[in-house]
Protein backbone atom coordinates (compact mmCIF):
# COMPACT_ATOMS: atom_id res chain seq x y z
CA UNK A 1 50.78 93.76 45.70
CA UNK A 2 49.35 95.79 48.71
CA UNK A 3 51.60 98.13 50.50
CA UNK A 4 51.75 101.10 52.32
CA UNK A 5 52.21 104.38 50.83
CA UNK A 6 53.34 108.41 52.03
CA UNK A 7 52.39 111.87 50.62
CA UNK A 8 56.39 111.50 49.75
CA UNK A 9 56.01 109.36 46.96
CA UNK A 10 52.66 110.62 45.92
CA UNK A 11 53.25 113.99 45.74
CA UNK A 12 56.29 115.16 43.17
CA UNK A 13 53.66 113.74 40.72
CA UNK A 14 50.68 116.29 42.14
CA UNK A 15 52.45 118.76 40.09
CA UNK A 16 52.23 116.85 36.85
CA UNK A 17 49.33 117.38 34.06
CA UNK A 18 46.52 115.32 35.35
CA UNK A 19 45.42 111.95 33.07
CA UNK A 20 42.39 111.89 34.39
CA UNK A 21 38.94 113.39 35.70
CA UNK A 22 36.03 112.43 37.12
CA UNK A 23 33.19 113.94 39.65
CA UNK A 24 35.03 113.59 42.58
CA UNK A 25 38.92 114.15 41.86
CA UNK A 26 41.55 113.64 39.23
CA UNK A 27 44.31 110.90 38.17
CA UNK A 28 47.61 111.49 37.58
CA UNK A 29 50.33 109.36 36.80
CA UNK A 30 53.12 108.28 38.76
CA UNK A 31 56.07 105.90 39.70
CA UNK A 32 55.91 103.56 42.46
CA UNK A 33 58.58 100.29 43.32
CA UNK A 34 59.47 100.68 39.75
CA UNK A 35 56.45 100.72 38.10
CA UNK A 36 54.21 103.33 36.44
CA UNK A 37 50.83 103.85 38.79
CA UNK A 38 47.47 106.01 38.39
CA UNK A 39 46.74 108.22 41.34
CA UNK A 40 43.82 108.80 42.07
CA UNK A 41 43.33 112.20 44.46
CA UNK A 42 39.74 112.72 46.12
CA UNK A 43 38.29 115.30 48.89
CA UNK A 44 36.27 113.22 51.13
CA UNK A 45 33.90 114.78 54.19
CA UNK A 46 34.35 113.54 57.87
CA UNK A 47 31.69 110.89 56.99
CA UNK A 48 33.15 109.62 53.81
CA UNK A 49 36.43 108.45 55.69
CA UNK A 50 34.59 105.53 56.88
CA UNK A 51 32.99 104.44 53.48
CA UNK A 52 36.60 105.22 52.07
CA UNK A 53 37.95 102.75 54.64
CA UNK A 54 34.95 99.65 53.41
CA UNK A 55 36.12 100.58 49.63
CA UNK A 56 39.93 99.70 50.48
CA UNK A 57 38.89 96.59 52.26
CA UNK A 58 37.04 95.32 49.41
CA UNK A 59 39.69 96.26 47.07
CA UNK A 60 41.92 94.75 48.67
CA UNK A 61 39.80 91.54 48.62
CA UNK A 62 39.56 92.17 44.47
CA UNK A 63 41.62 90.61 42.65
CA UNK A 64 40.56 89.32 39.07
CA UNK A 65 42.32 89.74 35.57
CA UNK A 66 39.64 92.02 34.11
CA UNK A 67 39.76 94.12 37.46
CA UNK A 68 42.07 97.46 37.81
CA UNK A 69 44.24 96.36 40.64
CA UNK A 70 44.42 98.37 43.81
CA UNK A 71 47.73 98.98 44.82
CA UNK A 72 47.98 101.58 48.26
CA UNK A 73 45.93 104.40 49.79
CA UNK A 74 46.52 107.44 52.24
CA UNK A 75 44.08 109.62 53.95
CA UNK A 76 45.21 112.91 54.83
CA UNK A 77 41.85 114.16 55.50
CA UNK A 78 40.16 115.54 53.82
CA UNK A 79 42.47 114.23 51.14
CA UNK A 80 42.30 110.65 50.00
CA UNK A 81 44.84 108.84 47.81
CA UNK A 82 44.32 105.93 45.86
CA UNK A 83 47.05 103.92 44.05
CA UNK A 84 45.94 101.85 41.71
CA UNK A 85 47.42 99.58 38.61
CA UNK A 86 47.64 102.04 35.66
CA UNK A 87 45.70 101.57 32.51
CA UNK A 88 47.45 103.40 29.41
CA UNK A 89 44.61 102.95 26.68
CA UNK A 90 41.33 105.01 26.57
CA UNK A 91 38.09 103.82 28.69
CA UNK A 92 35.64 102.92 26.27
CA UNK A 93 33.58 105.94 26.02
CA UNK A 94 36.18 107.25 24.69
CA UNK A 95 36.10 104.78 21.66
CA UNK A 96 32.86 104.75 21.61
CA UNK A 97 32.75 109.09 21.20
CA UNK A 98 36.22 108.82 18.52
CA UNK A 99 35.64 110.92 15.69
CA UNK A 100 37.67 112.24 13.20
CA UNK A 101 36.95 115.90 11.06
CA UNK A 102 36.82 115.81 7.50
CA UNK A 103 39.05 118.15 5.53
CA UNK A 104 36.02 120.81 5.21
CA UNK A 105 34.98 119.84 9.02
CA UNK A 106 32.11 117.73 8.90
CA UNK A 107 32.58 115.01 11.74
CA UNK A 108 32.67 111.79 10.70
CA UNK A 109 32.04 109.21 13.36
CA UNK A 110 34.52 105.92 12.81
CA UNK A 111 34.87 103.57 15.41
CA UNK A 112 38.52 102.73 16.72
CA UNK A 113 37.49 99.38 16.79
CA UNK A 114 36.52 95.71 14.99
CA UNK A 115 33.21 94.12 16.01
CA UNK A 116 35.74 91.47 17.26
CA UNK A 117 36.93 93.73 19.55
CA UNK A 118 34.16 94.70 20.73
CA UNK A 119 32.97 91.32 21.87
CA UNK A 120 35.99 90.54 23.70
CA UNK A 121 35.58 93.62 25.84
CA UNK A 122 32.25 92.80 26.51
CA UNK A 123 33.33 89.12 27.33
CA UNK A 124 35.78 90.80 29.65
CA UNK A 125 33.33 92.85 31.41
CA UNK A 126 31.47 90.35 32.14
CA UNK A 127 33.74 88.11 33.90
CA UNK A 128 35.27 91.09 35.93
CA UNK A 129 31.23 91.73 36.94
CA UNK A 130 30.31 87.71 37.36
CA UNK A 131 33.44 87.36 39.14
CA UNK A 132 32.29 90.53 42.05
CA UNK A 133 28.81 89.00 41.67
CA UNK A 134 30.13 85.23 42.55
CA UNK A 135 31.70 86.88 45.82
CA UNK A 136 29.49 85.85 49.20
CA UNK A 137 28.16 88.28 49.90
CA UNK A 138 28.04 89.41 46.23
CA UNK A 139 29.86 92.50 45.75
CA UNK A 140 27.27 95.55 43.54
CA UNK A 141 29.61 97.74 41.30
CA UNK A 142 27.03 100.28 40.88
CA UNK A 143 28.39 102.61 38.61
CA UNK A 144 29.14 100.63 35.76
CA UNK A 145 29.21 102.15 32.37
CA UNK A 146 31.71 102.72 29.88
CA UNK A 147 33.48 105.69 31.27
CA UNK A 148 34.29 102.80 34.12
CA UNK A 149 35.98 100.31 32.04
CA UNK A 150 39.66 101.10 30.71
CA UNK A 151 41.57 99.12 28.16
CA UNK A 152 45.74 98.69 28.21
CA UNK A 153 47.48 100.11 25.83
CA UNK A 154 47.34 97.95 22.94
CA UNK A 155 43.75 97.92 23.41
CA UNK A 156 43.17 94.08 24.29
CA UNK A 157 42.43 94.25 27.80
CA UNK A 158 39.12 95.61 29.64
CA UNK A 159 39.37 96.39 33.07
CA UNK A 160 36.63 97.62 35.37
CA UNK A 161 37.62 100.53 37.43
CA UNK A 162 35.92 103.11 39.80
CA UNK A 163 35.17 101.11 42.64
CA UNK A 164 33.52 104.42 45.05
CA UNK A 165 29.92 103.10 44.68
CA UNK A 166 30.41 99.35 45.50
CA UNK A 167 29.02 97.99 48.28
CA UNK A 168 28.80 94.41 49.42
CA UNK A 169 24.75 92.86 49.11
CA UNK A 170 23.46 93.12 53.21
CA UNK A 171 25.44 96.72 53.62
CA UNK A 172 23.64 99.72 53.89
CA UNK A 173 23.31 100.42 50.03
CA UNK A 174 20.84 103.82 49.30
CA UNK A 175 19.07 103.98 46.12
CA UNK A 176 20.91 107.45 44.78
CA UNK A 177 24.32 105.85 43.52
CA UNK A 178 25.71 105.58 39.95
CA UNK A 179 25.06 107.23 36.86
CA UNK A 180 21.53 108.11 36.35
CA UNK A 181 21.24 106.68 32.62
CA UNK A 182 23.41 103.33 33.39
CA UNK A 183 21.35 102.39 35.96
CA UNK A 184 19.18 99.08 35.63
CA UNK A 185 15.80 99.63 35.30
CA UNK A 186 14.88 98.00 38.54
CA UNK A 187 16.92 100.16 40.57
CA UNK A 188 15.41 103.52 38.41
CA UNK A 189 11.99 101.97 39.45
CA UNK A 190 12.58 101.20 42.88
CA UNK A 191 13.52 105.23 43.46
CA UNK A 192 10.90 106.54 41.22
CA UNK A 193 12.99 107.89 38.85
């Protein structure tokens, strides 16, 4: 579902406690048609509109069941909104940080999760990446790491998320993009890194 949105039904929840934060902005959550929504609120330079404007349009394109779905956007410059389908579990950093404090406060690392588990996120991932990859032109992520991938509340579902960085193979893609210790070794080489 695709649909236009105003700064009327985006902003009673500006005021809420955010859900969310990441380098560029923060997430809050909201209501839209009905339905409970992640908003996504970044400040975007003058240049920047127009790579906001290629994300949307391959968002919009995106649509896969291990994929958050993208739901509406406004640009108020230098404001940009992004509405997108909400995931209620942690992203998988946060599993994979999880610890709990012993009674005298030594930290004891457990992880929230079965080796099953595991492997079905990963399975997951992979078909949300091979499914952007099998797009012609392929579609690059470029930022993927476990920050980026969300699970539903129940914790069965991966999603990929974060979609600023992707870029369609044959666009003008620069070398600088992602997160300097998920990036593929080919791409650290290629910018001397």
């Amino acid at each position: 579902m695709h649909r236009e949105v105003s700064i009327e039904e985006i902003k009673p929840y500006l005021s809420t406690p955010c859900i969310g934060k990441g380098t560029f902005g923060k997430v809050y959550k909201g209501t839209l048609d009905d339905g409970d929504v992640a908003i996504k609120v970044n400040y975007i330079s003058k240049e920047g509109c127009l790579k906001v404007e290629e994300q949307v349009e391959l968002m919009q394109k995106v649509q896969h069941a291990h994929i958050v779905d993208y739901i509406a956007h406004l640009i108020l410059f230098p404001t940009y909104y992004l509405v997108l389908e909400l995931m209620e579990g942690p992203s998988l950093e946060q599993l994979i940080h999880s610890r709990n404090e012993s009674a005298n406060n030594e930290i004891i690392h457990t992880h929230a999760y079965t080796t099953d588990e595991a492997l079905q996120w990963l399975s997951h991932a992979a078909e949300g990446l091979a499914f952007l990859h099998g797009w012609m032109p392929s579609i690059i992520h470029r930022d993927v790491k476990p920050s980026n991938m969300l699970l539903d509340k129940n914790k069965k579902i991966l999603k990929i998320c974060d979609f600023g960085n992707m870029r369609q193979i044959g666009t003008n893609m620069t070398n600088e993009s992602g997160t300097f210790r998920y990036m593929a070794p080919e791409v650290r080489l290629i910018d001397n890194r």
